[in-house]
N, C-alpha and C. Protein backbone atom coordinates (compact mmCIF):
# COMPACT_ATOMS: atom_id res chain seq x y z
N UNK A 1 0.83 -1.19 0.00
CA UNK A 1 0.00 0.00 0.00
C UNK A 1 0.87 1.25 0.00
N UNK A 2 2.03 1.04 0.64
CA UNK A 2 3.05 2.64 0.76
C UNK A 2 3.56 2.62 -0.60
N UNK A 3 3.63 1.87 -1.44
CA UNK A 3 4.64 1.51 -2.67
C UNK A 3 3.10 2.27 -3.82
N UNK A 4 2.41 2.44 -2.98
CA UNK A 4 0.87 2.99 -4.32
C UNK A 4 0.21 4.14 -4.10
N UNK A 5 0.96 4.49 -2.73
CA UNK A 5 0.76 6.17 -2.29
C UNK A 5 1.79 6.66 -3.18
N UNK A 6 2.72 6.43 -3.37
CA UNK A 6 4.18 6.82 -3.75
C UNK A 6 3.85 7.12 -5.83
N UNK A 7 2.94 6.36 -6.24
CA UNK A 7 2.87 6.02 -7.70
C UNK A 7 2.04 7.28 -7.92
N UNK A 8 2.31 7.88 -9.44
CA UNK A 8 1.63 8.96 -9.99
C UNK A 8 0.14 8.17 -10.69
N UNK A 9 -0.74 9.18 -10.85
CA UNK A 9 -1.87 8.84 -11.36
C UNK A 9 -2.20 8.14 -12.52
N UNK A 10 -1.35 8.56 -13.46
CA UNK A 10 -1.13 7.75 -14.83
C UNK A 10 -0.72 6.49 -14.57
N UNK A 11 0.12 6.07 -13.57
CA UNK A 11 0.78 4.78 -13.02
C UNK A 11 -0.43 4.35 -12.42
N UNK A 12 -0.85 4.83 -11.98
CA UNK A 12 -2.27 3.87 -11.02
C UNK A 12 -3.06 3.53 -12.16
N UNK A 13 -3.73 3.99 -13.37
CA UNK A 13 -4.87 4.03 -14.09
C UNK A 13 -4.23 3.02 -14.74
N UNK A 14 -2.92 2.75 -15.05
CA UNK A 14 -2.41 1.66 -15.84
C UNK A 14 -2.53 0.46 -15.39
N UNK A 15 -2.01 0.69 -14.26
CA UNK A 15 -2.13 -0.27 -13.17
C UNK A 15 -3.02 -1.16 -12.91
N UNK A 16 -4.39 -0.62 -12.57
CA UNK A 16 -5.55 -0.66 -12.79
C UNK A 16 -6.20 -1.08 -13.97
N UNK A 17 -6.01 -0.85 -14.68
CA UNK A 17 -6.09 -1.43 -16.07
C UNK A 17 -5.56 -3.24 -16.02
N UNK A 18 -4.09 -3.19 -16.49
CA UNK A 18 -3.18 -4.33 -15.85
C UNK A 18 -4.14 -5.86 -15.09
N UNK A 19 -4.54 -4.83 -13.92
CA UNK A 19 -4.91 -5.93 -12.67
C UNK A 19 -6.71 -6.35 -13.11
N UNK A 20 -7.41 -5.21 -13.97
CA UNK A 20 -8.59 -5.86 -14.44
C UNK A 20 -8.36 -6.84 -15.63
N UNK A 21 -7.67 -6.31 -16.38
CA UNK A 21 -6.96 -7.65 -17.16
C UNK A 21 -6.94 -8.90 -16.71
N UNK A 22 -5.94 -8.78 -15.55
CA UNK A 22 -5.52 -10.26 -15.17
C UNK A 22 -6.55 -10.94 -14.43
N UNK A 23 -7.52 -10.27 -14.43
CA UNK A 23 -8.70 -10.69 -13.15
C UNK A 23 -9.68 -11.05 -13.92
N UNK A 24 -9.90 -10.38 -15.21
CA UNK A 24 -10.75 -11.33 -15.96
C UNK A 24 -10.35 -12.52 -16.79
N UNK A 25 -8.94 -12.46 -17.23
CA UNK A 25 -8.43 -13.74 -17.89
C UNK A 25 -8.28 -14.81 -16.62
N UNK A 26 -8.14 -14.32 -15.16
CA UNK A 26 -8.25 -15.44 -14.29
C UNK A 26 -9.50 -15.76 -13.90
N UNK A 27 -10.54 -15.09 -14.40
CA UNK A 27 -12.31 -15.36 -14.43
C UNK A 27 -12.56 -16.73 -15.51
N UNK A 28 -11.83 -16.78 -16.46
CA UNK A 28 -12.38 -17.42 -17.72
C UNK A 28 -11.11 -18.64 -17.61
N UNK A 29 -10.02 -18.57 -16.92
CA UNK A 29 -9.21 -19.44 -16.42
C UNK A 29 -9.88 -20.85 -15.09
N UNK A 30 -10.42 -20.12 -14.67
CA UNK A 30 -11.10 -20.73 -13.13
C UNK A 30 -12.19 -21.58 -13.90
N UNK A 31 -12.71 -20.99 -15.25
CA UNK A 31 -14.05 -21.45 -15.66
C UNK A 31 -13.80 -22.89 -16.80
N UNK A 32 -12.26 -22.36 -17.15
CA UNK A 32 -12.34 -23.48 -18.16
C UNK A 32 -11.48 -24.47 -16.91
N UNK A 33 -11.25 -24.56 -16.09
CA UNK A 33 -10.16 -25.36 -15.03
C UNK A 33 -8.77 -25.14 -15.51
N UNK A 34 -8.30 -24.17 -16.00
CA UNK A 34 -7.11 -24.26 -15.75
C UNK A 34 -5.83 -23.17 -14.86
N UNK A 35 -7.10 -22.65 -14.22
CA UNK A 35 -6.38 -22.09 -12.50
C UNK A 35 -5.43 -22.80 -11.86
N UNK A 36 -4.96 -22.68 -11.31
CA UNK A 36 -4.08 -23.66 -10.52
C UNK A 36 -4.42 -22.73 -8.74
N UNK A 37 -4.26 -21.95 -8.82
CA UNK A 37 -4.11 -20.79 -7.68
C UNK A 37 -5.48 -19.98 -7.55
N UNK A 38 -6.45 -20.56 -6.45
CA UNK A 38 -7.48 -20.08 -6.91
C UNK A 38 -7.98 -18.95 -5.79
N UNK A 39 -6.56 -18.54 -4.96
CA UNK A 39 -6.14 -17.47 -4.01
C UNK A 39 -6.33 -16.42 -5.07
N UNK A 40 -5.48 -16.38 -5.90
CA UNK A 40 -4.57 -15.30 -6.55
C UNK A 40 -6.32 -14.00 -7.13
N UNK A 41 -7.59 -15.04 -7.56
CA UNK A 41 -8.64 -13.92 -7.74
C UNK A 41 -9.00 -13.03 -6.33
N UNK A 42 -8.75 -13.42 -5.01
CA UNK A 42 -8.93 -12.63 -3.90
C UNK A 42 -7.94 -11.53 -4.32
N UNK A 43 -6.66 -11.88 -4.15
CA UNK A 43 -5.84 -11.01 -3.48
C UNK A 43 -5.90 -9.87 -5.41
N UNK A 44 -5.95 -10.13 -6.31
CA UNK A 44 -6.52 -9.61 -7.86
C UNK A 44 -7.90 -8.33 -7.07
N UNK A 45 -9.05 -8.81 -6.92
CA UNK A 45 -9.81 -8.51 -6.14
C UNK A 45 -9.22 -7.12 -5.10
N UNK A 46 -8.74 -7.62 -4.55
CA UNK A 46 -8.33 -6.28 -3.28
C UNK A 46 -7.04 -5.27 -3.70
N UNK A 47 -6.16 -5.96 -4.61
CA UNK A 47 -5.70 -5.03 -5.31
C UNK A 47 -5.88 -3.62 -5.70
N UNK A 48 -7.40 -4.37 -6.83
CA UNK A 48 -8.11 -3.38 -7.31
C UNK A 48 -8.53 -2.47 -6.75
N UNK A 49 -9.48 -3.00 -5.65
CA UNK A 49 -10.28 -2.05 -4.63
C UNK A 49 -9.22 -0.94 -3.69
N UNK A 50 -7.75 -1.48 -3.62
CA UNK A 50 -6.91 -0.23 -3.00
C UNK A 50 -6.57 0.63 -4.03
N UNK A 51 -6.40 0.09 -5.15
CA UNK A 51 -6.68 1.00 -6.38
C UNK A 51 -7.10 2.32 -6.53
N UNK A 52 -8.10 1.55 -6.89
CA UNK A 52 -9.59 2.55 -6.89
C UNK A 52 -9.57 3.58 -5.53
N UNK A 53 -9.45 2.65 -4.45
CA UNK A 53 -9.44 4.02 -3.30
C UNK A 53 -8.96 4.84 -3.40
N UNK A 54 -7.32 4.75 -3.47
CA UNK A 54 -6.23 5.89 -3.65
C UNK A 54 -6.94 6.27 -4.51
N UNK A 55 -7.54 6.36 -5.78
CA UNK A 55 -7.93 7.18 -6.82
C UNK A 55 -9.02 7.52 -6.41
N UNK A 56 -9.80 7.49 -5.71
CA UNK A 56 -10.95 8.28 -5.24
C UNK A 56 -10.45 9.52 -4.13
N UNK A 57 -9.27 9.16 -3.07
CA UNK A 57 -9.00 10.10 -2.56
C UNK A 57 -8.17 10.97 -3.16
N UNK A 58 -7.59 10.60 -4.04
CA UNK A 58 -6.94 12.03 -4.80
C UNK A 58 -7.66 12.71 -5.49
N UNK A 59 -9.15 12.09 -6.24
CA UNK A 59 -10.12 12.53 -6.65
C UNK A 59 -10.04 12.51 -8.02
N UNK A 60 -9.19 11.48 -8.87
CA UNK A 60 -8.47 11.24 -10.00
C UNK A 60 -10.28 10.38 -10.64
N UNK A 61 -10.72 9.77 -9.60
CA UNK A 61 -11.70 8.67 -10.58
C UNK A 61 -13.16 9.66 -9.92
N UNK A 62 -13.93 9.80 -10.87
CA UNK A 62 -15.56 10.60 -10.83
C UNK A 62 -16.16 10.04 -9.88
């Protein structure tokens, strides 16, 4: 979380981007069985959501 206070806004939105990526190819991964790690959609999941926060408190996302 200190390593995403530290990142500029353009770095977060990418970021963010990035981690919805990987969260839906691990959606359609889980579905056909070939997940192995079926942790990795939580912690994908909360990623995001600290994401998004920092970008709500800087006031970067509407």
């Amino acid at each position: 979380m200190i390593e995403l206070k530290k990142t500029e806004d353009t770095a977060l939105a990418k970021l963010l981007s990035e981690k919805r990526k990987a969260s839906r190819l691990f959606r359609f991964g889980v579905a056909g069985s070939k997940a192995k790690n079926v942790k990795e959609g939580r912690t994908l999941r909360k990623d995001i959501a600290r994401i998004l926060t920092l970008m709500k408190e800087r006031g970067v996302v509407r």
